[in-house]
Each structure stands twice: as structure tokens, then as C-alpha cells.
Protein backbone atom coordinates (compact mmCIF):
# COMPACT_ATOMS: atom_id res chain seq x y z
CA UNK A 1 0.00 0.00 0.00
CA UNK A 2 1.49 3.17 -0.95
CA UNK A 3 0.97 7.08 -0.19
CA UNK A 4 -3.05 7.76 -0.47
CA UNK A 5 -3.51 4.53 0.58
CA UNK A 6 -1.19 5.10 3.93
CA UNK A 7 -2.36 8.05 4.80
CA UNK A 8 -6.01 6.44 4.57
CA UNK A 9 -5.20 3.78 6.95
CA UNK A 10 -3.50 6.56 9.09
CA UNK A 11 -6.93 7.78 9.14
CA UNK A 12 -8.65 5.15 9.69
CA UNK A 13 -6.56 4.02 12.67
CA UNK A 14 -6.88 7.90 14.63
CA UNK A 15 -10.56 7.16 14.56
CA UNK A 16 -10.52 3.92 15.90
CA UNK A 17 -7.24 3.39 17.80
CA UNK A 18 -8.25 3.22 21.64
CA UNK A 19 -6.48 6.24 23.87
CA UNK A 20 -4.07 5.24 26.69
CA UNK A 21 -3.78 6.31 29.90
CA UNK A 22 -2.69 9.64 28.81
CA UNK A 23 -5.02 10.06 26.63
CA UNK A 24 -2.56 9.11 23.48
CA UNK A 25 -3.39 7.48 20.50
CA UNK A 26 -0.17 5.24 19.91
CA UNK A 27 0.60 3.97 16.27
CA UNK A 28 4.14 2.36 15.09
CA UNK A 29 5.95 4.47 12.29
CA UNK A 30 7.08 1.79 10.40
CA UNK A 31 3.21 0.82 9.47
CA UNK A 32 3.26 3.88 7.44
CA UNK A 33 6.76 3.96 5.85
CA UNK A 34 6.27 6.01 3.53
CA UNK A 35 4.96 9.18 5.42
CA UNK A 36 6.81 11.68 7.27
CA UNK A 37 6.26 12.38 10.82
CA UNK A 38 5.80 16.00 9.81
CA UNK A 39 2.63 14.57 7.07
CA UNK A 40 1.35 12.53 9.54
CA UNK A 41 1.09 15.25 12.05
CA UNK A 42 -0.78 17.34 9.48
CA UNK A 43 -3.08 13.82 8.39
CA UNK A 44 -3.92 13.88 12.58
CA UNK A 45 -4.32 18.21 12.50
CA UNK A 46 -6.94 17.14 9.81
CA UNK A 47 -8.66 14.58 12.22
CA UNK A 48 -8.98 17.15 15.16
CA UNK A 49 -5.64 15.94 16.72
CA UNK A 50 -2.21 16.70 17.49
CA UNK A 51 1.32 15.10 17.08
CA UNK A 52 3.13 14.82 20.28
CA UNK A 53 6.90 15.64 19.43
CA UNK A 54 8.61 13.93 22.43
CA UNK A 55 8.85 11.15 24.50
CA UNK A 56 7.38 8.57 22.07
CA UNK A 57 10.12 5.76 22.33
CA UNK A 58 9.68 4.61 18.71
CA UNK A 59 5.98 5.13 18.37
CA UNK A 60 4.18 8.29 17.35
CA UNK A 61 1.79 9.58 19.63
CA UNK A 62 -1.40 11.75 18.80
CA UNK A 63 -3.85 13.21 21.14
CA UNK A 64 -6.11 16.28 21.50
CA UNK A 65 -3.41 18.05 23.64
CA UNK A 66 0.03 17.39 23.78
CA UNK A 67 3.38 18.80 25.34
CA UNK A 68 5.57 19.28 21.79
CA UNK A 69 3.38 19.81 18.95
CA UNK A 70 5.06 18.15 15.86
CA UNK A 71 4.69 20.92 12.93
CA UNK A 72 3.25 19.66 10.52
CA UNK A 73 3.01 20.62 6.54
């Protein structure tokens, strides 16, 4: 699956992805390798979200609020 298709399952998975503890949505980058953090960030913006920027050990994190907002394009 490549670009559209990525960034539909990105999609797909902010809607349904259960929040942790913290209230993050938690997804693994290399399910979408061929976005950016920066495009997923703005894929999340477009979803009423927000891409934390730190603290993610290897897993980006999106939630309504976060600490580091990840610009996004």
C-alpha cells in the first residue's frame, strides 16, 4: 500500500485506535513507511488531533493536547 492509501489507513486508525492512559493514541511508524512524521502530524491536524513531538520511544503519539506539537506541513 502506498501514499493515499497510507495516509487512509492513518486515518482510519486515529478514529478507531483506543487512547491510553494519557489520553494518546499510539501507532508504530514503520506501518506507514512512507509518510513523514511531519505529514502525519498534518493527516492527525486534519482529524482534530495533534502530534506529540517527544517522548514517544519509537511510536508516534497523537492526542487532543500534547506537550511538543510536531509541525506539521
Amino acid at each position: 500500500m502506498q501514499g493515499k492509501g497510507k495516509e487512509e489507513k492513518l486515518r482510519e486508525a486515529l478514529r478507531s485506535f483506543p487512547t491510553d492512559r494519557r489520553g494518546y493514541i499510539k501507532v508504530s511508524p514503520e506501518s506507514y513507511p512512507d509518510l513523514t512524521h511531519q505529514r502525519a502530524a498534518r493527516i492527525a491536524w486534519e482529524t482534530g488531533l495533534r502530534a506529540e513531538a517527544v517522548g514517544n520511544q519509537g511510536s508516534w503519539r497523537f492526542g487532543e493536547t500534547v506537550v511538543e506539537e510536531v509541525p506539521h506541513e
